[in-house]
C-alpha atoms as a PDB file:
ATOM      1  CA  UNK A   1     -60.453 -11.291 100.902  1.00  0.00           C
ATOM      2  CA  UNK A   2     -60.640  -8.768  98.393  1.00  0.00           C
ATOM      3  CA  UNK A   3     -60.468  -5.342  99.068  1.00  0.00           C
ATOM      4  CA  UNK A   4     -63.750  -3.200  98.393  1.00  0.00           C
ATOM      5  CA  UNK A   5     -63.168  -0.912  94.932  1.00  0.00           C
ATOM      6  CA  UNK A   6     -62.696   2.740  95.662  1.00  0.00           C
ATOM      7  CA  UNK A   7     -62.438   5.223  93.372  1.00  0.00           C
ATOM      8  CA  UNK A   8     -58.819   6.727  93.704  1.00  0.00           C
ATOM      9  CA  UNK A   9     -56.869   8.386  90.737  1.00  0.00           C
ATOM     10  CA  UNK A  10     -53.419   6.940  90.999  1.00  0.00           C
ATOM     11  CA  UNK A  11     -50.676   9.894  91.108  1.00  0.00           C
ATOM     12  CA  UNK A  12     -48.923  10.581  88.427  1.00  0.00           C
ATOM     13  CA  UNK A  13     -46.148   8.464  87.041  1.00  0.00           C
ATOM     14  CA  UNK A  14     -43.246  10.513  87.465  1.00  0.00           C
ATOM     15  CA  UNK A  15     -40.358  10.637  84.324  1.00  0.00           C
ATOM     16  CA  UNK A  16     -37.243   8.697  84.826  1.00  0.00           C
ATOM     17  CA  UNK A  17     -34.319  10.420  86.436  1.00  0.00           C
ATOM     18  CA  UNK A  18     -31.952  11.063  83.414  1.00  0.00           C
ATOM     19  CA  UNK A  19     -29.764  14.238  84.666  1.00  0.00           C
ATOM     20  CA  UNK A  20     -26.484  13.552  86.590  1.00  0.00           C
ATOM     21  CA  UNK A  21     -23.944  15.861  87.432  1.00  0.00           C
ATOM     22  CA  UNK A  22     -20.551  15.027  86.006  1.00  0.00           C
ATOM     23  CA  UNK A  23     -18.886  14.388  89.194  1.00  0.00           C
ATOM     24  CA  UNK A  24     -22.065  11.823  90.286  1.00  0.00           C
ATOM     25  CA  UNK A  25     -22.081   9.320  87.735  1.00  0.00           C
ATOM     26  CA  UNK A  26     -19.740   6.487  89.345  1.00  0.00           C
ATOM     27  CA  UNK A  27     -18.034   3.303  88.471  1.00  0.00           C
ATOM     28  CA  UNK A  28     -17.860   0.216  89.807  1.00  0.00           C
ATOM     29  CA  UNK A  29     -17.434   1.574  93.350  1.00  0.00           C
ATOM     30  CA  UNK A  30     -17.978   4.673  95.799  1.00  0.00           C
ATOM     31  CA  UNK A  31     -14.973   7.235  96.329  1.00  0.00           C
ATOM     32  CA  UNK A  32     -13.137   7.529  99.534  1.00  0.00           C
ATOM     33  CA  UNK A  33     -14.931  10.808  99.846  1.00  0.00           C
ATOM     34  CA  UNK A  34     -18.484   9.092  99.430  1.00  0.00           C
ATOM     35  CA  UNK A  35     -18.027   6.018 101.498  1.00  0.00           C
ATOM     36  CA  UNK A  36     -19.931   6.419 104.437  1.00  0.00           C
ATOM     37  CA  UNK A  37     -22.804   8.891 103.318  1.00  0.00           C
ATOM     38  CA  UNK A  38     -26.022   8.129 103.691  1.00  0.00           C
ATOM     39  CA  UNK A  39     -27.922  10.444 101.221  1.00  0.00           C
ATOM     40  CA  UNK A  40     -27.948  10.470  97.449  1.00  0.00           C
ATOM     41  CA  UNK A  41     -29.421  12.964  95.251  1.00  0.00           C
ATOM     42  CA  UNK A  42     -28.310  12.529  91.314  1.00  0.00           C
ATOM     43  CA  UNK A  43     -26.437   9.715  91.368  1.00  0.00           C
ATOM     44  CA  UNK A  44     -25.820   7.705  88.126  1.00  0.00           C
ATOM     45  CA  UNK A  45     -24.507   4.046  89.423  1.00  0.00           C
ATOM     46  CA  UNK A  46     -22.680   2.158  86.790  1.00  0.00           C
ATOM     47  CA  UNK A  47     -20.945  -1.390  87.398  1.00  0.00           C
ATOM     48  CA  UNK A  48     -21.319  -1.961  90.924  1.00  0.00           C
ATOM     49  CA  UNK A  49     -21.500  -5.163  92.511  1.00  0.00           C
ATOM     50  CA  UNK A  50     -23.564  -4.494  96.095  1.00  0.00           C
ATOM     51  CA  UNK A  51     -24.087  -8.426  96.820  1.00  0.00           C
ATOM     52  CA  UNK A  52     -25.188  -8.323  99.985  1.00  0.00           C
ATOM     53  CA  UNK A  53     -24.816  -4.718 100.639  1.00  0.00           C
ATOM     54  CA  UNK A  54     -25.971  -3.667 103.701  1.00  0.00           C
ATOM     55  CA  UNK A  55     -28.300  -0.477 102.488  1.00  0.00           C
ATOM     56  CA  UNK A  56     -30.405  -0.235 105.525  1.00  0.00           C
ATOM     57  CA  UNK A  57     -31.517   3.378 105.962  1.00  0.00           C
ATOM     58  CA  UNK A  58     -29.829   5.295 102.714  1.00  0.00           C
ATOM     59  CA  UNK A  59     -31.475   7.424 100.644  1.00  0.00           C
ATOM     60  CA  UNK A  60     -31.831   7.512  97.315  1.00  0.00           C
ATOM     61  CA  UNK A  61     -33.346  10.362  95.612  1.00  0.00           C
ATOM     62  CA  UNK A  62     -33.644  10.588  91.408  1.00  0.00           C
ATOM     63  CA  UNK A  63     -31.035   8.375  91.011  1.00  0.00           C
ATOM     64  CA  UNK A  64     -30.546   5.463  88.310  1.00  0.00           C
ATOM     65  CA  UNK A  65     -28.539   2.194  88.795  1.00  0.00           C
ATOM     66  CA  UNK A  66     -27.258   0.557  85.384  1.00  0.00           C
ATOM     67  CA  UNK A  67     -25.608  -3.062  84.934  1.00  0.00           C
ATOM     68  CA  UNK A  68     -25.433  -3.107  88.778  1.00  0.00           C
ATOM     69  CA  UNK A  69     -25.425  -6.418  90.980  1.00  0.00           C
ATOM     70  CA  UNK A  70     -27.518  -6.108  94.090  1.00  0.00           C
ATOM     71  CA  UNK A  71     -28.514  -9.173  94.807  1.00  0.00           C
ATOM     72  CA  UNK A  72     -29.405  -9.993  98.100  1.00  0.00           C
ATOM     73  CA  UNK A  73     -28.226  -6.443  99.345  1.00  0.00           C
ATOM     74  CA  UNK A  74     -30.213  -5.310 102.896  1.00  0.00           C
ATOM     75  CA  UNK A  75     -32.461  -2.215 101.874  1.00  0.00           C
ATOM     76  CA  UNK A  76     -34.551  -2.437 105.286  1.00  0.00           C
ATOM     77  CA  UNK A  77     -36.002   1.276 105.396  1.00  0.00           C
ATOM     78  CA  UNK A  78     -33.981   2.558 102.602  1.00  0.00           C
ATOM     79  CA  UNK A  79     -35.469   5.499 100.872  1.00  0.00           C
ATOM     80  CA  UNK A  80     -36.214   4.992  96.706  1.00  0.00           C
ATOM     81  CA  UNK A  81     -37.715   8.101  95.437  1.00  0.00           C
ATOM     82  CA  UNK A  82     -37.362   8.251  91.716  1.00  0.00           C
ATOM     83  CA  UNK A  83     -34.834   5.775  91.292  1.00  0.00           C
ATOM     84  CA  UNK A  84     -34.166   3.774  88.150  1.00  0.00           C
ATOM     85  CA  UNK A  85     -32.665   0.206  87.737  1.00  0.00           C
ATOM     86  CA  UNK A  86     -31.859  -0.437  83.969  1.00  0.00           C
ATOM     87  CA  UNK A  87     -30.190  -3.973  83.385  1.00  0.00           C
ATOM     88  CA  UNK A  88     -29.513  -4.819  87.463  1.00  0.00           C
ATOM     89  CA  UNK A  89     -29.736  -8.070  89.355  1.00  0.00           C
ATOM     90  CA  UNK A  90     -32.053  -7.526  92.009  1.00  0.00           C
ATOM     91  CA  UNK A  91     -32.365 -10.790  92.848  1.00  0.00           C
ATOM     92  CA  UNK A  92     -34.183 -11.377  96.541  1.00  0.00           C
ATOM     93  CA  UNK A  93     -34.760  -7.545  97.570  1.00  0.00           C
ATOM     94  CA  UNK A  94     -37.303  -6.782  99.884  1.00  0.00           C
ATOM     95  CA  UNK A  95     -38.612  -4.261  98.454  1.00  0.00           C
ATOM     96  CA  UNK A  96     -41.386  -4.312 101.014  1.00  0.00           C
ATOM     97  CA  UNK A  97     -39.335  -3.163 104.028  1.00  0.00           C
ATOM     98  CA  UNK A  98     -38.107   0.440 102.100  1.00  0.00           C
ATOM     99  CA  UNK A  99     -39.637   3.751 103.342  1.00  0.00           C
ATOM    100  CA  UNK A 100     -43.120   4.296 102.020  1.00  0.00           C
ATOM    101  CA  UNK A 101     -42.452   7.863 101.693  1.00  0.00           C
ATOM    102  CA  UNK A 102     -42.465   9.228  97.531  1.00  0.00           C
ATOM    103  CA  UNK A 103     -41.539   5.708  96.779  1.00  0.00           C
ATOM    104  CA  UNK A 104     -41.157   5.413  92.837  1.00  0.00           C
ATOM    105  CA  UNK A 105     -39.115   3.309  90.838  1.00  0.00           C
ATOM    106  CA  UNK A 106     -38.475   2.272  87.495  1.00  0.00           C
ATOM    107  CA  UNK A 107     -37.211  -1.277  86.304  1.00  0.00           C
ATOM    108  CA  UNK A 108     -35.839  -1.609  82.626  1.00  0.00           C
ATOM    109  CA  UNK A 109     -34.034  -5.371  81.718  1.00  0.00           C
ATOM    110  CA  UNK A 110     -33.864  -6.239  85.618  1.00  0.00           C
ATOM    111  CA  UNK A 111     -33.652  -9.453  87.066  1.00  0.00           C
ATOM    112  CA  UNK A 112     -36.050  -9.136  90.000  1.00  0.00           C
ATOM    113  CA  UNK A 113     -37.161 -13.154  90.665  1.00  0.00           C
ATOM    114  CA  UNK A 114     -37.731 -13.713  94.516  1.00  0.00           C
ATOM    115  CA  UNK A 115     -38.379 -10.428  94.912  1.00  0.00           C
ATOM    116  CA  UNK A 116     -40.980  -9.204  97.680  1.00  0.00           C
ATOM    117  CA  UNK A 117     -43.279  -6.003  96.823  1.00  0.00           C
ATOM    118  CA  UNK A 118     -45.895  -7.265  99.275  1.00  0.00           C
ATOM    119  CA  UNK A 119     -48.472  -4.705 100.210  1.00  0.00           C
ATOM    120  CA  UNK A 120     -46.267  -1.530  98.282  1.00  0.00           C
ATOM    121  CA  UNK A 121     -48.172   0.783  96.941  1.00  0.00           C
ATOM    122  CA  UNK A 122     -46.905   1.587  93.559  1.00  0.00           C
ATOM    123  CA  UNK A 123     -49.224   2.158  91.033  1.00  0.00           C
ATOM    124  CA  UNK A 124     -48.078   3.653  87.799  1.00  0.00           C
ATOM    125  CA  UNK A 125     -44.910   0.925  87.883  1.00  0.00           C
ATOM    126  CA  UNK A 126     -43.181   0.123  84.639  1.00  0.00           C
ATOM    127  CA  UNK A 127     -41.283  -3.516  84.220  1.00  0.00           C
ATOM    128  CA  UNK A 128     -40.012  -3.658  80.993  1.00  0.00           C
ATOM    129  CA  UNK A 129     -38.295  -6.870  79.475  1.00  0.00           C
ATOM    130  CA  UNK A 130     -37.858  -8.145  83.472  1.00  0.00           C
ATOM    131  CA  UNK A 131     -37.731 -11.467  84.602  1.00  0.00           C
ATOM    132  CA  UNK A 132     -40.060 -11.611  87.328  1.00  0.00           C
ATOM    133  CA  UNK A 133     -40.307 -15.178  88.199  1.00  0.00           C
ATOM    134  CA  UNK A 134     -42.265 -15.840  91.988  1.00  0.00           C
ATOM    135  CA  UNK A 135     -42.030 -11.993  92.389  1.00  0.00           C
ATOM    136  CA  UNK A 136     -44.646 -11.598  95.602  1.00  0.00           C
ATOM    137  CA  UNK A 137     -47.235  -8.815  94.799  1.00  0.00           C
ATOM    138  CA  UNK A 138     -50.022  -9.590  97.574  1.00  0.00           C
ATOM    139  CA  UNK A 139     -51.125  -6.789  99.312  1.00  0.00           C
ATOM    140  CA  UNK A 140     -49.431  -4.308  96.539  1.00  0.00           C
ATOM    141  CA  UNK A 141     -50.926  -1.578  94.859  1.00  0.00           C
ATOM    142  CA  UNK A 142     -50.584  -1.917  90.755  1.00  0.00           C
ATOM    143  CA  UNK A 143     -52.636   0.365  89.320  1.00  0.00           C
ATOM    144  CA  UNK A 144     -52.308   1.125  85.923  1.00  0.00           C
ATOM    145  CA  UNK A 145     -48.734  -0.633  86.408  1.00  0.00           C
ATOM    146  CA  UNK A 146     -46.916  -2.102  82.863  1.00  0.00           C
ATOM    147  CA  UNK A 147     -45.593  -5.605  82.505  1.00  0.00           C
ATOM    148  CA  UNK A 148     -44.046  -5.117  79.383  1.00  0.00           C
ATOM    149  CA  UNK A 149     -42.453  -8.480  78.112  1.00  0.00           C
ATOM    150  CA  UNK A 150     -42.114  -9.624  81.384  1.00  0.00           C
ATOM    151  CA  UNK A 151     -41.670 -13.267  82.541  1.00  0.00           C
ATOM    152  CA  UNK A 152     -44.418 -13.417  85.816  1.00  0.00           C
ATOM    153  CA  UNK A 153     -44.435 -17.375  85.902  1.00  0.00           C
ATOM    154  CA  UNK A 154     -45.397 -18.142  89.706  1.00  0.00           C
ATOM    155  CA  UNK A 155     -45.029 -14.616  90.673  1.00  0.00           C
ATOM    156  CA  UNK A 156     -47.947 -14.498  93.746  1.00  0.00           C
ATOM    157  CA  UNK A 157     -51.152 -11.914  93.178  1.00  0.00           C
ATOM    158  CA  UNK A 158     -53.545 -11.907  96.215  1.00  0.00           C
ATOM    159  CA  UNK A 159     -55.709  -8.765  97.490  1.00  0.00           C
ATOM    160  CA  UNK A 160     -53.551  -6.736  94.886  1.00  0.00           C
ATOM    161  CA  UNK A 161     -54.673  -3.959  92.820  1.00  0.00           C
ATOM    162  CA  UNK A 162     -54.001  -4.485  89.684  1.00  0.00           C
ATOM    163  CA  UNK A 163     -57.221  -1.883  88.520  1.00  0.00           C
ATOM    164  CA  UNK A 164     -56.127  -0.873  84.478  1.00  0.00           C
ATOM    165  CA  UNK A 165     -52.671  -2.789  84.787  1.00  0.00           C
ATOM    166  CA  UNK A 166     -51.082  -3.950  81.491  1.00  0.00           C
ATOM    167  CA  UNK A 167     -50.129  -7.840  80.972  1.00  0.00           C
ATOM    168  CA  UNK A 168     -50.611  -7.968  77.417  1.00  0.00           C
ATOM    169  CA  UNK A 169     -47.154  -8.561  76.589  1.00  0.00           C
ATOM    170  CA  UNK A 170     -46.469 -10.595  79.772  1.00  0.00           C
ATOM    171  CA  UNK A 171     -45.787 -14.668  79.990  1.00  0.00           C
ATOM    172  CA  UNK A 172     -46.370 -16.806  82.667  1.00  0.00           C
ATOM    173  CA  UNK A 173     -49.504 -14.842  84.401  1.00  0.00           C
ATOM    174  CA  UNK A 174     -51.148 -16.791  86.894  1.00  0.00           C
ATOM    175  CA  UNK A 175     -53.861 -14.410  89.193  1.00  0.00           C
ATOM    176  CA  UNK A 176     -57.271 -15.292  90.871  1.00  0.00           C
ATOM    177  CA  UNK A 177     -59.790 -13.030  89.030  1.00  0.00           C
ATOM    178  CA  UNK A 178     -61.912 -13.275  92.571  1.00  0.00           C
ATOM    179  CA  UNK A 179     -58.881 -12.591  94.916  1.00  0.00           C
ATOM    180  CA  UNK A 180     -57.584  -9.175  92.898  1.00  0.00           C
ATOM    181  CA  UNK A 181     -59.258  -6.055  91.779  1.00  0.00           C
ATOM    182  CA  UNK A 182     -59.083  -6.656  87.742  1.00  0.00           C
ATOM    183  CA  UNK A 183     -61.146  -3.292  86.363  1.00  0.00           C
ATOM    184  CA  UNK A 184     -59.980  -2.570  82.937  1.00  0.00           C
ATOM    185  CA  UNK A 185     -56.958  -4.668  83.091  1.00  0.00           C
ATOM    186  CA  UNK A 186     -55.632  -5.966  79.713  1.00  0.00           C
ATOM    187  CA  UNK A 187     -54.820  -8.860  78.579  1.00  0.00           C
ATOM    188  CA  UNK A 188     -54.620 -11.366  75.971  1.00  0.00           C
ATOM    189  CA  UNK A 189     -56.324 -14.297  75.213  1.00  0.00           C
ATOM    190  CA  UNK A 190     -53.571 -16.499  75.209  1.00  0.00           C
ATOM    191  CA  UNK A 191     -53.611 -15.614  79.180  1.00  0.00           C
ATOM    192  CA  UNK A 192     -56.958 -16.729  79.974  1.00  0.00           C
ATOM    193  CA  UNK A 193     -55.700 -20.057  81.060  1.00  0.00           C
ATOM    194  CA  UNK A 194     -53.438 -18.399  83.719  1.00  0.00           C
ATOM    195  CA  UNK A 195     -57.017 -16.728  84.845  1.00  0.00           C
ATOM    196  CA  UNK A 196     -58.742 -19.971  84.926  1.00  0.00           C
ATOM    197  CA  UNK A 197     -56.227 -22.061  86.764  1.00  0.00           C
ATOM    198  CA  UNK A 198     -58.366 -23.476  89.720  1.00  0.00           C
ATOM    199  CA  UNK A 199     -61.291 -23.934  87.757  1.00  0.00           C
ATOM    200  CA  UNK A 200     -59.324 -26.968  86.246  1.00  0.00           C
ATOM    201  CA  UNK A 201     -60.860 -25.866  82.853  1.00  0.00           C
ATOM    202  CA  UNK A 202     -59.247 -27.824  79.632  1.00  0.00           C
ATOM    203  CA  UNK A 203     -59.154 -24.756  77.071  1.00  0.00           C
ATOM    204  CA  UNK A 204     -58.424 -25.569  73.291  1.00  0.00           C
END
């Protein structure tokens, strides 16, 4: 069922992290002195493989992770505030089960298929050039989110809020105008097919 329309502002997007001390931009892998910490503040991640990393409670504050595999890693009530993935594998995450508290990320060139946001609320989201492929959104909160040249075929869209969202430059959209809150979202009109699925329409 669709969720009645209220009239909230969405906060404002916040600017990708982009300062890192010298000593906090890493590669491939953490330093004996780091392994075991929990909290990260200005972090710059580059090269690290975290298959199946067991991330489960760390935080991550204005942080970015670049060219970084973390594919299938654990990140049940991690902490993403401000972070930035730019060209990551992110294949699986639950993105879901994180802390709701100042969540806020970024995704640049990310391979996020299988990926759960189901009911996040994270309006103001930019995926740029992302491969989104049966990404679940139900439940989530897009406002005014960006899917810029993004690949959403059979990513799932039920109850979401997608009020002012950006899928011009999408492929592969495929949403129930009745099951979503649509206000002012764009699109194109090579998409309308994707919005008339289960009407069975035959558009030429």
């Amino acid at each position: 069922m669709r969720r009645p329309t209220a009239a909230r502002k969405p906060p404002k997007a916040l600017a990708k992290p982009t300062y890192f001390p010298a000593e906090n931009v890493l590669e491939r892998s953490l330093p004996p002195t780091l392994v075991g910490q929990l909290e990260f503040e200005n972090y710059h991640f580059r090269n690290f493989d975290l298959t199946q990393a067991n991330l489960t409670s760390r935080v991550f504050r204005e942080c970015l992770f670049e060219n970084c595999n973390l594919a299938g890693a654990t990140i049940q009530n991690a902490a993403l505030q401000n972070v930035a993935f730019d060209g990551c594998k992110l294949l699986g995450l639950q993105f879901y089960s994180c802390r709701d508290m100042l969540f806020d990320v970024h995704f640049d060139r990310c391979q996020l298929d299988y990926a759960s946001f189901s009911g996040r609320r994270m309006p103001n989201t930019r995926f740029v050039g992302c491969s989104l492929q049966e990404v679940d959104f139900r439940q989530a909160d897009l406002t005014a989110a960006v899917f810029e040249d993004c690949n959403l075929l059979r990513a799932l869209f039920a109850d979401t809020r997608l009020v002012g969202a950006d899928f011009t430059t999408a492929l592969g959209v495929e949403l129930d105008p009745e099951l979503n809150e649509l206000q002012q979202a764009r699109f194109t009109k090579e998409s309308l097919p994707g919005l008339l699925t289960k009407y069975n329409l035959i558009i030429q």
